[in-house]
N, C-alpha and C. Protein backbone atom coordinates (compact mmCIF):
# COMPACT_ATOMS: atom_id res chain seq x y z
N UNK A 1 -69.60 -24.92 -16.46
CA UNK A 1 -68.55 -23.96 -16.80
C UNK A 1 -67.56 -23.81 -15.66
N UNK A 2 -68.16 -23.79 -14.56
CA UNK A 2 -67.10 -23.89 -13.07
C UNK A 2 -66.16 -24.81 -13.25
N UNK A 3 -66.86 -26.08 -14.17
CA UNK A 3 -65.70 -27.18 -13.55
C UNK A 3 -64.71 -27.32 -14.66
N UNK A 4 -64.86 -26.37 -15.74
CA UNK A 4 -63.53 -26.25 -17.03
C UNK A 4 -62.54 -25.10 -16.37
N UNK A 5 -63.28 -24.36 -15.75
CA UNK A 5 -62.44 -23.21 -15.22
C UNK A 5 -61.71 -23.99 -14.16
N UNK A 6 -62.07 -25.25 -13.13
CA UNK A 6 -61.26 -25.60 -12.06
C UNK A 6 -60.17 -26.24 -12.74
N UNK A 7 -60.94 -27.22 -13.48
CA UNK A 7 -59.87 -28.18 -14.47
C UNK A 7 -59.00 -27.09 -14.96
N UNK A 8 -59.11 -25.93 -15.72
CA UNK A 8 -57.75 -25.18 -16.44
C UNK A 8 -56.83 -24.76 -14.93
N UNK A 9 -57.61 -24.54 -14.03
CA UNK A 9 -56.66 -23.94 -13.01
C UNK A 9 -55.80 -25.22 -12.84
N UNK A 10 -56.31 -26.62 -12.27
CA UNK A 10 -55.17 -27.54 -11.76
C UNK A 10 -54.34 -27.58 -12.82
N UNK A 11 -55.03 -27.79 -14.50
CA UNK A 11 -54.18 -27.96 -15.62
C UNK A 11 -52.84 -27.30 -15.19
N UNK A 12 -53.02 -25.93 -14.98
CA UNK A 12 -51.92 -24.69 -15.06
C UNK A 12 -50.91 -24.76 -13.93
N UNK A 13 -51.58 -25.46 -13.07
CA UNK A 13 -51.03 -25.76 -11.44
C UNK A 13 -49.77 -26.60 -11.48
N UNK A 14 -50.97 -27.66 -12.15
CA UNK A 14 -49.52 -28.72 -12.36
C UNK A 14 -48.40 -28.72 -13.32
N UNK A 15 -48.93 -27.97 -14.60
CA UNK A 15 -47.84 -27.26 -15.62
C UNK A 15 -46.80 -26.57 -14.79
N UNK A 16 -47.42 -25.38 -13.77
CA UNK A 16 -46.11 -24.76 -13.23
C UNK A 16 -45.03 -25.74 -12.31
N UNK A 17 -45.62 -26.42 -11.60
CA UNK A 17 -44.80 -27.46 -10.51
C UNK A 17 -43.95 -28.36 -11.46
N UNK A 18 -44.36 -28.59 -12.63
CA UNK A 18 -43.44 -29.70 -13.18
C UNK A 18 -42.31 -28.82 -14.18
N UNK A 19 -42.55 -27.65 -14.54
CA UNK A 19 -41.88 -26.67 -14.84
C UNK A 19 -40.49 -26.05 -13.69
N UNK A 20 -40.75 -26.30 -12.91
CA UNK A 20 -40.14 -25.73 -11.57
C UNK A 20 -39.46 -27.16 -11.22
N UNK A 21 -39.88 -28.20 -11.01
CA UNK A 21 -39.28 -29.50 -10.53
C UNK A 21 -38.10 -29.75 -11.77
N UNK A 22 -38.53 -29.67 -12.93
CA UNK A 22 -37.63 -29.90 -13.87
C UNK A 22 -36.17 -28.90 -13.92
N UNK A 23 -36.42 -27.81 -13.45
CA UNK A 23 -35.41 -26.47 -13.78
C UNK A 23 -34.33 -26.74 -12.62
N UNK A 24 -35.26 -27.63 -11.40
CA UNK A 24 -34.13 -27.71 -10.19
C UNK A 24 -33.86 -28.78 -10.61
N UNK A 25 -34.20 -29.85 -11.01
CA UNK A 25 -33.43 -30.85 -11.50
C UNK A 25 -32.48 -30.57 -11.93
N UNK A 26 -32.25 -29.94 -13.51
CA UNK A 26 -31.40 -29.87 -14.07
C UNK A 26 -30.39 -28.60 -13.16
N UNK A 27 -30.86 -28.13 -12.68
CA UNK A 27 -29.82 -27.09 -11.89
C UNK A 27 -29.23 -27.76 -11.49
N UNK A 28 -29.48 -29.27 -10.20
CA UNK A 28 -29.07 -29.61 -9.41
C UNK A 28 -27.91 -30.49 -10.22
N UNK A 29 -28.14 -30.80 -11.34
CA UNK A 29 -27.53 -32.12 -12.30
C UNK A 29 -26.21 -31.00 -12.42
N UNK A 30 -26.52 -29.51 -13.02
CA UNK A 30 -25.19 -29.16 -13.60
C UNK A 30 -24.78 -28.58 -12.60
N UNK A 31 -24.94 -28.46 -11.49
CA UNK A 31 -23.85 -28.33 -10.16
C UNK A 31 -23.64 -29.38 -9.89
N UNK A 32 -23.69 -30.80 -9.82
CA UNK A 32 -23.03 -31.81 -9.79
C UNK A 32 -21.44 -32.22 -10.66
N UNK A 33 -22.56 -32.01 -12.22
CA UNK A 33 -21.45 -32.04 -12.95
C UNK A 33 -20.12 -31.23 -13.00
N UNK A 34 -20.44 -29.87 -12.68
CA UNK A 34 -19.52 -28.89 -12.03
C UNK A 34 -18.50 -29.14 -11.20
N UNK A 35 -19.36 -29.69 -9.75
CA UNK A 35 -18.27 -30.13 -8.85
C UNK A 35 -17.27 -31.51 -9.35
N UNK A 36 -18.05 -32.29 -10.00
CA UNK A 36 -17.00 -33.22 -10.51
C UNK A 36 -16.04 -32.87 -11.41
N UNK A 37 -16.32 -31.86 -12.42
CA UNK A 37 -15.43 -31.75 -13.18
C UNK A 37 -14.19 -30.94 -12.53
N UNK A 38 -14.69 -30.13 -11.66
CA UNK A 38 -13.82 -29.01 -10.68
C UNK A 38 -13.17 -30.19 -10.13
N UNK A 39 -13.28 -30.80 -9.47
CA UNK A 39 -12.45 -32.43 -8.81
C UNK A 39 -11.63 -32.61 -9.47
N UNK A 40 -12.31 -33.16 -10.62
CA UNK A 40 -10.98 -33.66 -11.12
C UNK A 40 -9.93 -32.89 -11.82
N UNK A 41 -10.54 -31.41 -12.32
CA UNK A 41 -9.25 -30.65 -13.07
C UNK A 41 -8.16 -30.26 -12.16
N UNK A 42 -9.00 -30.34 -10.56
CA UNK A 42 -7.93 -29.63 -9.34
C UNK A 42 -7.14 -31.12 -8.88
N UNK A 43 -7.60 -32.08 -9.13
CA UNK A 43 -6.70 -33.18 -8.86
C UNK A 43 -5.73 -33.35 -10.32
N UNK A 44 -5.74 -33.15 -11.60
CA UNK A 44 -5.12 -33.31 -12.62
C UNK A 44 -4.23 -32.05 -12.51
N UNK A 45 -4.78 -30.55 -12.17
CA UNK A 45 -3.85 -29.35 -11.62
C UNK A 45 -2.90 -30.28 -10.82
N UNK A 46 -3.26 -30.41 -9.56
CA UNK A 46 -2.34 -30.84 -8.74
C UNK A 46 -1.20 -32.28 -9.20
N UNK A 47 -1.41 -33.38 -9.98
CA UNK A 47 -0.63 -33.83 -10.54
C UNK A 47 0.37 -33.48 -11.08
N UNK A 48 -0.52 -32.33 -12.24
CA UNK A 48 0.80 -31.90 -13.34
C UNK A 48 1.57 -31.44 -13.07
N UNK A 49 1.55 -30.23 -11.55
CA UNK A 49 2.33 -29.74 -11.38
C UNK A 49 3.38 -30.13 -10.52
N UNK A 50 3.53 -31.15 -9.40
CA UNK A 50 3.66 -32.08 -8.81
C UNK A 50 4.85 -32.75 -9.82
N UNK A 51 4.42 -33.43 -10.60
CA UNK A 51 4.55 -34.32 -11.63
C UNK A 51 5.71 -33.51 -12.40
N UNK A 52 5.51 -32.75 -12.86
CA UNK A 52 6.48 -31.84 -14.19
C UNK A 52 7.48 -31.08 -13.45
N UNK A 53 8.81 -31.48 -13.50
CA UNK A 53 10.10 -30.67 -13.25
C UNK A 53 10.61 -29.98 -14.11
N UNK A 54 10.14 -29.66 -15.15
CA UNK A 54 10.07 -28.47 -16.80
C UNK A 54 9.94 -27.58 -16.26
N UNK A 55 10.18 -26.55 -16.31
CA UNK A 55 8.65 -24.96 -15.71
C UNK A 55 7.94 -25.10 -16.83
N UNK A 56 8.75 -25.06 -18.18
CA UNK A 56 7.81 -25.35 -19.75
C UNK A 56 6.34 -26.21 -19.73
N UNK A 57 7.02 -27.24 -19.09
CA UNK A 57 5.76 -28.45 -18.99
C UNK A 57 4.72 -28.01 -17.67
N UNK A 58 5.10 -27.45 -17.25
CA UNK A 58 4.12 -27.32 -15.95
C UNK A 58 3.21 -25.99 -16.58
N UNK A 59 4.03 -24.94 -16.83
CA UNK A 59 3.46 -23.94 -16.88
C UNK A 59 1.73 -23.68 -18.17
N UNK A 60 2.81 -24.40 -19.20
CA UNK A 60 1.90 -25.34 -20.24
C UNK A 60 0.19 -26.22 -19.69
N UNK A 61 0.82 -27.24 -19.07
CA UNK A 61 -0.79 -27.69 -18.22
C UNK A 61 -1.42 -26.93 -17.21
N UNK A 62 -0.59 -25.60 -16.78
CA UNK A 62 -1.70 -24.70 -16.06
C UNK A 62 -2.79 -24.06 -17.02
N UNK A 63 -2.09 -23.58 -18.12
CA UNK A 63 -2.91 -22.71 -18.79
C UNK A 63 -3.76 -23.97 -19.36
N UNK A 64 -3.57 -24.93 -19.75
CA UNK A 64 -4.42 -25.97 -20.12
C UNK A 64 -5.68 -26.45 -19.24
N UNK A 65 -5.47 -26.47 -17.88
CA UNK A 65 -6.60 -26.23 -16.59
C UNK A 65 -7.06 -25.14 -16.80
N UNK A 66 -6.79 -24.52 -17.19
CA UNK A 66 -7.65 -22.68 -16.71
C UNK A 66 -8.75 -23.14 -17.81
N UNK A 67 -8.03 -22.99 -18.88
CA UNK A 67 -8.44 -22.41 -20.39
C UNK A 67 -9.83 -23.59 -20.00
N UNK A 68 -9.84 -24.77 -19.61
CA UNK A 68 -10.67 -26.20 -19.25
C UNK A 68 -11.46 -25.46 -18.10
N UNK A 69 -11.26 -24.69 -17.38
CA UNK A 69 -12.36 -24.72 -16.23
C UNK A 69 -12.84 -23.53 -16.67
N UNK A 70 -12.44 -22.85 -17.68
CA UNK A 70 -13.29 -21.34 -18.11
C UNK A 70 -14.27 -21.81 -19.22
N UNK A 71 -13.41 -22.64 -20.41
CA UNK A 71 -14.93 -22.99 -21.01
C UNK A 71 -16.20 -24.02 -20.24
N UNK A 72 -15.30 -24.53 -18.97
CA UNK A 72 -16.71 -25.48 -18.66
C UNK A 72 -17.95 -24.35 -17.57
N UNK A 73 -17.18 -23.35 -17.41
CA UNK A 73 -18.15 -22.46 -16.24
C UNK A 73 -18.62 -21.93 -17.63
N UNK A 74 -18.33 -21.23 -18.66
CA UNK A 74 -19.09 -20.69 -19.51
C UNK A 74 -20.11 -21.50 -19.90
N UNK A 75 -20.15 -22.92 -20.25
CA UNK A 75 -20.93 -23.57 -21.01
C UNK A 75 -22.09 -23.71 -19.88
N UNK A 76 -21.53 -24.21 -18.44
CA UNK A 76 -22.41 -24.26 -17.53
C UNK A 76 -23.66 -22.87 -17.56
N UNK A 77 -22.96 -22.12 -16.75
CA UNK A 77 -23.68 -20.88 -17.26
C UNK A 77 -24.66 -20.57 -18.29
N UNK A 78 -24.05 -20.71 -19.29
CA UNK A 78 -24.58 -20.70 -20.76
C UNK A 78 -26.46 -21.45 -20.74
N UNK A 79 -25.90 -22.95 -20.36
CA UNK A 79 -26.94 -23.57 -20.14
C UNK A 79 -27.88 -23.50 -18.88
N UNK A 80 -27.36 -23.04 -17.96
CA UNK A 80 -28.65 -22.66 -16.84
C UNK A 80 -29.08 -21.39 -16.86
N UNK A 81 -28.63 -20.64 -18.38
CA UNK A 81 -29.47 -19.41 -18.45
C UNK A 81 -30.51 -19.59 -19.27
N UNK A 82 -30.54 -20.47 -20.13
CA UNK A 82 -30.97 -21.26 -21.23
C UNK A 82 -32.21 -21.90 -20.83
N UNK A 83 -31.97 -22.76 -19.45
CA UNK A 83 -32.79 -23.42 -19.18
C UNK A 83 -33.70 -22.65 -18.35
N UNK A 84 -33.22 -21.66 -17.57
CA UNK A 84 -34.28 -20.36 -16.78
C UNK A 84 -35.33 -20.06 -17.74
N UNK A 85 -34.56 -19.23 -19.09
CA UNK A 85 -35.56 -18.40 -19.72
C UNK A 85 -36.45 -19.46 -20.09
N UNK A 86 -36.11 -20.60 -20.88
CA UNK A 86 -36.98 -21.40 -21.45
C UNK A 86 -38.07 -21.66 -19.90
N UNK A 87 -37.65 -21.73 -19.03
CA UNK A 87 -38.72 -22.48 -17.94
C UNK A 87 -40.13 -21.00 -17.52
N UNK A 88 -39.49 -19.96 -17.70
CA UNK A 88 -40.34 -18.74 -17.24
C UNK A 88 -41.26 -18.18 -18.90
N UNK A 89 -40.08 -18.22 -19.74
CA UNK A 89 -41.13 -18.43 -20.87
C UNK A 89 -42.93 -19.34 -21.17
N UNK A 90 -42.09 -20.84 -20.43
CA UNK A 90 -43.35 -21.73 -20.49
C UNK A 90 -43.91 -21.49 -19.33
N UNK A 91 -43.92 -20.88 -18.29
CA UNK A 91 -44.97 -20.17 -17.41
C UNK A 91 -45.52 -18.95 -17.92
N UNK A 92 -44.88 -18.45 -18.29
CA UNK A 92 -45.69 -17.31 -18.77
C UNK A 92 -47.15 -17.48 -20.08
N UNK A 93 -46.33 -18.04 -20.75
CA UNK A 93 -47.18 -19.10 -22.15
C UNK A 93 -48.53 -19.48 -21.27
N UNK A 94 -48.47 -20.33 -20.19
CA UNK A 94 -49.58 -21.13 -19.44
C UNK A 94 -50.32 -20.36 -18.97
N UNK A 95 -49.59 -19.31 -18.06
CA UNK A 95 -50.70 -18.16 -17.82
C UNK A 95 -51.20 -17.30 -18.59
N UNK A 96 -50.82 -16.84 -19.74
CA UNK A 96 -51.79 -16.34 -21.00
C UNK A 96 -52.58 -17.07 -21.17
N UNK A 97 -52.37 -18.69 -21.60
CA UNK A 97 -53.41 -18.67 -22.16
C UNK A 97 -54.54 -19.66 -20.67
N UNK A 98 -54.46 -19.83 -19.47
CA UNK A 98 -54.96 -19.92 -18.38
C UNK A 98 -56.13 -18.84 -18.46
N UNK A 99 -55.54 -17.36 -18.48
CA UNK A 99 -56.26 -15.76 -18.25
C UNK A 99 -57.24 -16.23 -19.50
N UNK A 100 -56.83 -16.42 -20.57
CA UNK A 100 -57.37 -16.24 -21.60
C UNK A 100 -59.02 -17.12 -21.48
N UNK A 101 -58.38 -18.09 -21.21
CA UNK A 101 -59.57 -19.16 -21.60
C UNK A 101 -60.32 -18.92 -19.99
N UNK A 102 -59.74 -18.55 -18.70
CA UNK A 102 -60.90 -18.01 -17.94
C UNK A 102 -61.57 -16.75 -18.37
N UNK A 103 -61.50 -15.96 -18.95
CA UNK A 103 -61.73 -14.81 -19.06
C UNK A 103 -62.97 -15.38 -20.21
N UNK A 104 -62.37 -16.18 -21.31
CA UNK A 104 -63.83 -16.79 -21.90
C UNK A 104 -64.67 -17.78 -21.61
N UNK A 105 -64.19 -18.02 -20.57
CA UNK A 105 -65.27 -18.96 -19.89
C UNK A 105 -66.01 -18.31 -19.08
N UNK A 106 -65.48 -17.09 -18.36
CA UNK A 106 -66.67 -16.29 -17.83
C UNK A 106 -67.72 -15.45 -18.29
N UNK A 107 -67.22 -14.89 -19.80
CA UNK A 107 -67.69 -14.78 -21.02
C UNK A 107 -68.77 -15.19 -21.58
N UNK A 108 -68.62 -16.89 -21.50
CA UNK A 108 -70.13 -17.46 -21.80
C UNK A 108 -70.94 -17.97 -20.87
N UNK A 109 -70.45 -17.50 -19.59
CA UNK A 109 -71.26 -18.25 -18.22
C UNK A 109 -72.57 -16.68 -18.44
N UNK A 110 -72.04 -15.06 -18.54
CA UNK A 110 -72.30 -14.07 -17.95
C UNK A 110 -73.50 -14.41 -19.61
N UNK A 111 -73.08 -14.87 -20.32
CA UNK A 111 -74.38 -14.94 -21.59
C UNK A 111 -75.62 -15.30 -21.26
């Protein structure tokens, strides 16, 4: 019975670490993607405006950058809140049922 209870502990061990490795992954992926996209909208900012002797035309591709870097921080956002809850959810899940099944394994040791 000791050695189902060790086995659920590493089980749970390594559930959390790959839970946690995965969440910085993807963190690390959509701050990448972030900074690239920020690159290039501030290098396409800086073109258009550069570029366009209109005020019409210039003023036009500013709001076209904004409106572009507000839905991409929202979506960002969006998704690394997404991916938090889901990652603390499935820790939490593991340690219920971790407690659970030690708690009945001590259960039938104390029989």
């Amino acid at each position: 019975m000791v050695a189902v209870v060790v086995v659920v502990v590493v089980v749970v061990v390594v559930v959390v670490v790959v839970v946690v490795v995965v969440v910085v992954v993807v963190a690390v992926k959509v701050v990448v993607v972030l900074v690239v996209v920020g690159t290039v909208m501030v290098a396409d900012y800086k073109s258009s405006s550069s570029s366009s002797t209109s005020d019409n035309g210039s003023s036009c591709s500013k709001v076209a950058v904004v409106v572009r870097l507000v839905v991409v921080i929202v979506v960002v956002v969006v998704v690394v809140v997404v991916v938090v809850v889901v990652a603390v959810v499935v820790v939490v899940v593991v340690v219920i049922v971790v407690a659970v099944v030690v708690v009945m394994a001590i259960a039938v040791v104390e029989k």
